[in-house]
PDB file of N, CA and C in Angstrom:
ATOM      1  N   UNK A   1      -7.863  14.450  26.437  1.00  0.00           N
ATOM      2  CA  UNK A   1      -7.092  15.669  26.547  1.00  0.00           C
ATOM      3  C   UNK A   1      -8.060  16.844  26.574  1.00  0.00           C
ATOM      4  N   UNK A   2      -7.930  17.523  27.543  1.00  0.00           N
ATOM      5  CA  UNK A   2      -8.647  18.770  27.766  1.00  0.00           C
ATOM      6  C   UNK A   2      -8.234  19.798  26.600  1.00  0.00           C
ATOM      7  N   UNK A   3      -9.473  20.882  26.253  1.00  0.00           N
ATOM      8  CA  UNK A   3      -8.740  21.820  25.196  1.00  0.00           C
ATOM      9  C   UNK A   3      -8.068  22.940  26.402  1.00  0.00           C
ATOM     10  N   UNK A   4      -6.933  23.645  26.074  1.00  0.00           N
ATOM     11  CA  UNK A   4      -6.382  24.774  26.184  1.00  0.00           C
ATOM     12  C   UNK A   4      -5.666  25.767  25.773  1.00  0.00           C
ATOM     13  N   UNK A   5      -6.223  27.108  25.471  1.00  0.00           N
ATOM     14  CA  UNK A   5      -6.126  27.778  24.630  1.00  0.00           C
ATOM     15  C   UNK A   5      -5.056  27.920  24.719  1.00  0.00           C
ATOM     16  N   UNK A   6      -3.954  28.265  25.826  1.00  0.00           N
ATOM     17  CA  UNK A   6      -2.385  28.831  26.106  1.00  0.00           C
ATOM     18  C   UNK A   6      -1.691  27.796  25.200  1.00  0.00           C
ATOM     19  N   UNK A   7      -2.023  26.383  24.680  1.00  0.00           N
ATOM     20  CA  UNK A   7      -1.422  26.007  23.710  1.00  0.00           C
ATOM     21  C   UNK A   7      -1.426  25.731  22.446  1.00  0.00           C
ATOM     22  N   UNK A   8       0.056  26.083  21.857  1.00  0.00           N
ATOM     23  CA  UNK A   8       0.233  26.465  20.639  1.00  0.00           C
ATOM     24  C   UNK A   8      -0.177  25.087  19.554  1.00  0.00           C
ATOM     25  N   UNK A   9      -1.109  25.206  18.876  1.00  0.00           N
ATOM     26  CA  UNK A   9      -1.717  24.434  18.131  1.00  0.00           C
ATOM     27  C   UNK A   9      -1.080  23.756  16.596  1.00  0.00           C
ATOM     28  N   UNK A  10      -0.975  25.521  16.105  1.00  0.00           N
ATOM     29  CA  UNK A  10       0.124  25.296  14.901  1.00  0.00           C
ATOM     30  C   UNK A  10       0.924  24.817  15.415  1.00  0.00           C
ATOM     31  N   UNK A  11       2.004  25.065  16.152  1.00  0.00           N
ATOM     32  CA  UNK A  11       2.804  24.264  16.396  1.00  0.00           C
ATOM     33  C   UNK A  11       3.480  22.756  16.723  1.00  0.00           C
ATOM     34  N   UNK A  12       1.755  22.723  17.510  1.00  0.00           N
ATOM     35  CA  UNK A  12       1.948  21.000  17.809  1.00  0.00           C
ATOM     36  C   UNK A  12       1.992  20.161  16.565  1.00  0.00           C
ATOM     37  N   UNK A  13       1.395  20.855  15.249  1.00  0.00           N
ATOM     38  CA  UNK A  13       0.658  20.192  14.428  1.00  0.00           C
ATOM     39  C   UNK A  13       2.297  20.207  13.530  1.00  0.00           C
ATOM     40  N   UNK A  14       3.015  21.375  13.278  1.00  0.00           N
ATOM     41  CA  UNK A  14       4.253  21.606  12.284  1.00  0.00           C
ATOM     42  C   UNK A  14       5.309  20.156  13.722  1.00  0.00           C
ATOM     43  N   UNK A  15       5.424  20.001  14.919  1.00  0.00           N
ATOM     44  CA  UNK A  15       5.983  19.336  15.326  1.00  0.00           C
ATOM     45  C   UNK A  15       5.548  17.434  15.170  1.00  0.00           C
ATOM     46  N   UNK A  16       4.303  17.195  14.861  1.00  0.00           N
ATOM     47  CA  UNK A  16       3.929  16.343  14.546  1.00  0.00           C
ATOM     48  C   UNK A  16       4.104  15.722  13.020  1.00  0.00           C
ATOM     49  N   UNK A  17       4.416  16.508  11.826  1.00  0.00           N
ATOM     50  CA  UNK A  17       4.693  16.925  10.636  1.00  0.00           C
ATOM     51  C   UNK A  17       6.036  16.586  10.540  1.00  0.00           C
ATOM     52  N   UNK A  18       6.965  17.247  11.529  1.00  0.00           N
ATOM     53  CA  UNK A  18       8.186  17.211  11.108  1.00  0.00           C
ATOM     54  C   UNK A  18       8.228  15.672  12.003  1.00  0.00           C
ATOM     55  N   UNK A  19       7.698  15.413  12.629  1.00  0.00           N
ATOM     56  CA  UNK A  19       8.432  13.979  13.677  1.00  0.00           C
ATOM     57  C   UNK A  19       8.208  12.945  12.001  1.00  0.00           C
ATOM     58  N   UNK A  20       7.070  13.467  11.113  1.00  0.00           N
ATOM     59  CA  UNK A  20       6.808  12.463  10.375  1.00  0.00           C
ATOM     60  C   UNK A  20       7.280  12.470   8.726  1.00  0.00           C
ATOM     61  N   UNK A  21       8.485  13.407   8.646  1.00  0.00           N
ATOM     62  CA  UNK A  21       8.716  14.354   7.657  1.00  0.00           C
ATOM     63  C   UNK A  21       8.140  14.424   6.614  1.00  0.00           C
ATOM     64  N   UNK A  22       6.896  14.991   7.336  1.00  0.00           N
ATOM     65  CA  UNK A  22       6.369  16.093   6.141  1.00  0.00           C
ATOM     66  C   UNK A  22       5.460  15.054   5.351  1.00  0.00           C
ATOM     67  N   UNK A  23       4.553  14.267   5.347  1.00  0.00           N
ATOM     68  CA  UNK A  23       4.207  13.229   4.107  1.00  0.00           C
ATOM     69  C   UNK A  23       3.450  13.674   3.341  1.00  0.00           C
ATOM     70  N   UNK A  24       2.726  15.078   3.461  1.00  0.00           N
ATOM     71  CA  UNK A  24       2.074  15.907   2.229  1.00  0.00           C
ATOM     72  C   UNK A  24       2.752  16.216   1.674  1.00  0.00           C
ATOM     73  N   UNK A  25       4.056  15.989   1.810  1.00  0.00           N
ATOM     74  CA  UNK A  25       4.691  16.814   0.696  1.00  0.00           C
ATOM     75  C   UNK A  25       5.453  15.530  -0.562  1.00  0.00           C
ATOM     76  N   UNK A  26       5.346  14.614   0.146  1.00  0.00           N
ATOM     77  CA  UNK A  26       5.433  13.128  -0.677  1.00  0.00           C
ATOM     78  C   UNK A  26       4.532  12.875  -1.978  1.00  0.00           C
ATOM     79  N   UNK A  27       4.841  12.141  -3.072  1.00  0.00           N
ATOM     80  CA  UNK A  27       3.287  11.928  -4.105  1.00  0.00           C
ATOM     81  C   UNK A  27       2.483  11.026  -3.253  1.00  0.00           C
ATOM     82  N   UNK A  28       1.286  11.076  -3.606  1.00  0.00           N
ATOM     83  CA  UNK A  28       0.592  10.117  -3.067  1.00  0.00           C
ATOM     84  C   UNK A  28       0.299   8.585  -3.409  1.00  0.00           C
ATOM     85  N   UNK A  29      -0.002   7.532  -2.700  1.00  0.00           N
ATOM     86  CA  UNK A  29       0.018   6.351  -3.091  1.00  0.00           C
ATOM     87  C   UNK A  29      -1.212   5.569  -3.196  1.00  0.00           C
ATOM     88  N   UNK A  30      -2.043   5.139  -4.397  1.00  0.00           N
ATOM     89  CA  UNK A  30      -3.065   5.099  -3.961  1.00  0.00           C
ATOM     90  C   UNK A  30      -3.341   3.232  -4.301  1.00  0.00           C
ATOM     91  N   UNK A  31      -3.826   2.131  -3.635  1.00  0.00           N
ATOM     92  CA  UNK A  31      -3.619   0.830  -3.777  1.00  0.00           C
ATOM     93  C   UNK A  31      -5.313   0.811  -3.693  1.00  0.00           C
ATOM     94  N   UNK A  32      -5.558  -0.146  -5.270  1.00  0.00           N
ATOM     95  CA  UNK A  32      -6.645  -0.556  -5.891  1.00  0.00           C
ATOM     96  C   UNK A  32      -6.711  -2.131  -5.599  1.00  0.00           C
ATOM     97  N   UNK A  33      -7.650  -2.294  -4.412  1.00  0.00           N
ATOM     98  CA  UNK A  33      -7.436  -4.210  -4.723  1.00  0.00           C
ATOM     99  C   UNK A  33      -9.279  -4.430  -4.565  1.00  0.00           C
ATOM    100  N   UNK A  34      -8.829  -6.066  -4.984  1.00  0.00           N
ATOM    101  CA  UNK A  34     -10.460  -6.345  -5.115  1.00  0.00           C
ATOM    102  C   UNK A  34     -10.764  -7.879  -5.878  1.00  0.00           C
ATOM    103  N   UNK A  35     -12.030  -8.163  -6.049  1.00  0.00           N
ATOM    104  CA  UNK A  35     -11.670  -9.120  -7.471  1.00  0.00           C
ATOM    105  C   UNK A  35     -12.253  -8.584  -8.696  1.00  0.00           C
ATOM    106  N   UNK A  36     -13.336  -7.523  -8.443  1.00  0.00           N
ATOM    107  CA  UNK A  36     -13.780  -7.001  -9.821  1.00  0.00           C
ATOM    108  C   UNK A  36     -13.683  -5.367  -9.780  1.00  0.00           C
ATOM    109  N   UNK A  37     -13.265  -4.743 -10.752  1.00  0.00           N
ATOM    110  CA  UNK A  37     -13.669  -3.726 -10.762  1.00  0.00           C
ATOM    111  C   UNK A  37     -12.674  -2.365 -10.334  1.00  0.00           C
ATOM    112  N   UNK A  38     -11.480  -3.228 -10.333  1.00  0.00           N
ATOM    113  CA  UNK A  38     -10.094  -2.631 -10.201  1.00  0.00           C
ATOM    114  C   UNK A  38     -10.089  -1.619 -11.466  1.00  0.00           C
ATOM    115  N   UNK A  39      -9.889  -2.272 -12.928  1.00  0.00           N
ATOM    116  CA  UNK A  39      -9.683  -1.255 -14.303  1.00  0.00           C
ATOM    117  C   UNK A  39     -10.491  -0.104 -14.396  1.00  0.00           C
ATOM    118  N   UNK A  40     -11.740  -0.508 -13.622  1.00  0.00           N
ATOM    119  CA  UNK A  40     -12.735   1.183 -14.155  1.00  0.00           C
ATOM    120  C   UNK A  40     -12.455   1.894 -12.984  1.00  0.00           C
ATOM    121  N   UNK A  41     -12.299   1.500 -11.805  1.00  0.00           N
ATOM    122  CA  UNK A  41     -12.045   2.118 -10.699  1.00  0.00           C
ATOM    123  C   UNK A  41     -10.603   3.247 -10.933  1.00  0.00           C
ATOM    124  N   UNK A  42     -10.003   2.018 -11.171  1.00  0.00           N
ATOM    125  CA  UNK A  42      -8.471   3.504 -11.483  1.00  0.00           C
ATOM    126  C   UNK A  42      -8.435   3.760 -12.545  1.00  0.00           C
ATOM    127  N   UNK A  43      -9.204   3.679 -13.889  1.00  0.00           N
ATOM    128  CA  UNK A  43      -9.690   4.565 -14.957  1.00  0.00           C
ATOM    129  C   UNK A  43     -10.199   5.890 -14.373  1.00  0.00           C
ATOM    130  N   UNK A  44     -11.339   5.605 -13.492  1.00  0.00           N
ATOM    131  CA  UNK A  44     -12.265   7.006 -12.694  1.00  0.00           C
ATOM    132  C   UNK A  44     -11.378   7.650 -11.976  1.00  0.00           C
ATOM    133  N   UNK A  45     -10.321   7.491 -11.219  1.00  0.00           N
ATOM    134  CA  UNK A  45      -9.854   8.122 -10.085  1.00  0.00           C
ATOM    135  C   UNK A  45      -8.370   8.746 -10.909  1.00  0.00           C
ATOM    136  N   UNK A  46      -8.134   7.807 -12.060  1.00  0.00           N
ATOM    137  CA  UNK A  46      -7.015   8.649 -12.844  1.00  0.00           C
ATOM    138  C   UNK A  46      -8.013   9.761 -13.840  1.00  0.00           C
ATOM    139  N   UNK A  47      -8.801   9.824 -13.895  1.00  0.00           N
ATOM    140  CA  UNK A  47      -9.940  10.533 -14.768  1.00  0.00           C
ATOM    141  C   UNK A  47      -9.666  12.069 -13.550  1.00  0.00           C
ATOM    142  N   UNK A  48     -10.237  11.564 -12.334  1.00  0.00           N
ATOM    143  CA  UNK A  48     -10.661  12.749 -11.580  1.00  0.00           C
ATOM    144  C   UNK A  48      -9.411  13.292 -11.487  1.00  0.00           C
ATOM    145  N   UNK A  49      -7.864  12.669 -10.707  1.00  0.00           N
ATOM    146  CA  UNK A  49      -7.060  13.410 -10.221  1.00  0.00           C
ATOM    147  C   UNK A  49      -6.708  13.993 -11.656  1.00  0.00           C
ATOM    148  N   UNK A  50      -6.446  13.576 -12.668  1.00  0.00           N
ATOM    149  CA  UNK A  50      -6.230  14.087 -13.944  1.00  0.00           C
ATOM    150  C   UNK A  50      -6.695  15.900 -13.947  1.00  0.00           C
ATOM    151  N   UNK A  51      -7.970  16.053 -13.857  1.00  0.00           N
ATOM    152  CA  UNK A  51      -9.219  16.958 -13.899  1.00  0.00           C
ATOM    153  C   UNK A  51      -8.753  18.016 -12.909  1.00  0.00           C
ATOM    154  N   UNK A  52      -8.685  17.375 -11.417  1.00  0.00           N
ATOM    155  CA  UNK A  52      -8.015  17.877  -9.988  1.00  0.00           C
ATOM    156  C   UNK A  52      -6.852  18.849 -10.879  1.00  0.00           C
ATOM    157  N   UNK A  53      -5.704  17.892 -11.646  1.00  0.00           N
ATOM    158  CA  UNK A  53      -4.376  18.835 -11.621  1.00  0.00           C
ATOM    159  C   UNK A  53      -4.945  20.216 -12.635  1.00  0.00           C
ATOM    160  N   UNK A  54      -5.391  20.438 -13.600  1.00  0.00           N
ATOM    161  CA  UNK A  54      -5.775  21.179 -14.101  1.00  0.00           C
ATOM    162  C   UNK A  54      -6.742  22.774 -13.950  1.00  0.00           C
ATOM    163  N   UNK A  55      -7.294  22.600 -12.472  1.00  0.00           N
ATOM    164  CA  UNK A  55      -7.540  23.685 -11.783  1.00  0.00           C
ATOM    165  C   UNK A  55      -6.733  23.935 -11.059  1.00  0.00           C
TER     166      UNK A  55
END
């Protein structure tokens, strides 16, 4: 796809959004698999988003 400026960008992007309603606005889902190392992994990442909500 060629760029062109005459088109509306925001828009494509709020029409792409709504075709998909909206999934930022959903919680997020986050899937830990593996065979080792699952417990510290979502220990750390519940650590960070924890940290994240607070600023």
């Amino acid at each position: 796809m060629k760029y062109d400026p005459k088109v509306d960008r925001i828009g494509l992007i709020h029409g792409i959004l709504n075709a998909l309603d909206y999934p930022q606005a959903r919680p997020m889902n986050l899937h830990i698999c593996g065979t080792n190392g699952k417990g510290s992994t979502g220990t750390i990442i519940a650590a960070i988003l924890q940290e994240m909500a607070r600023k």
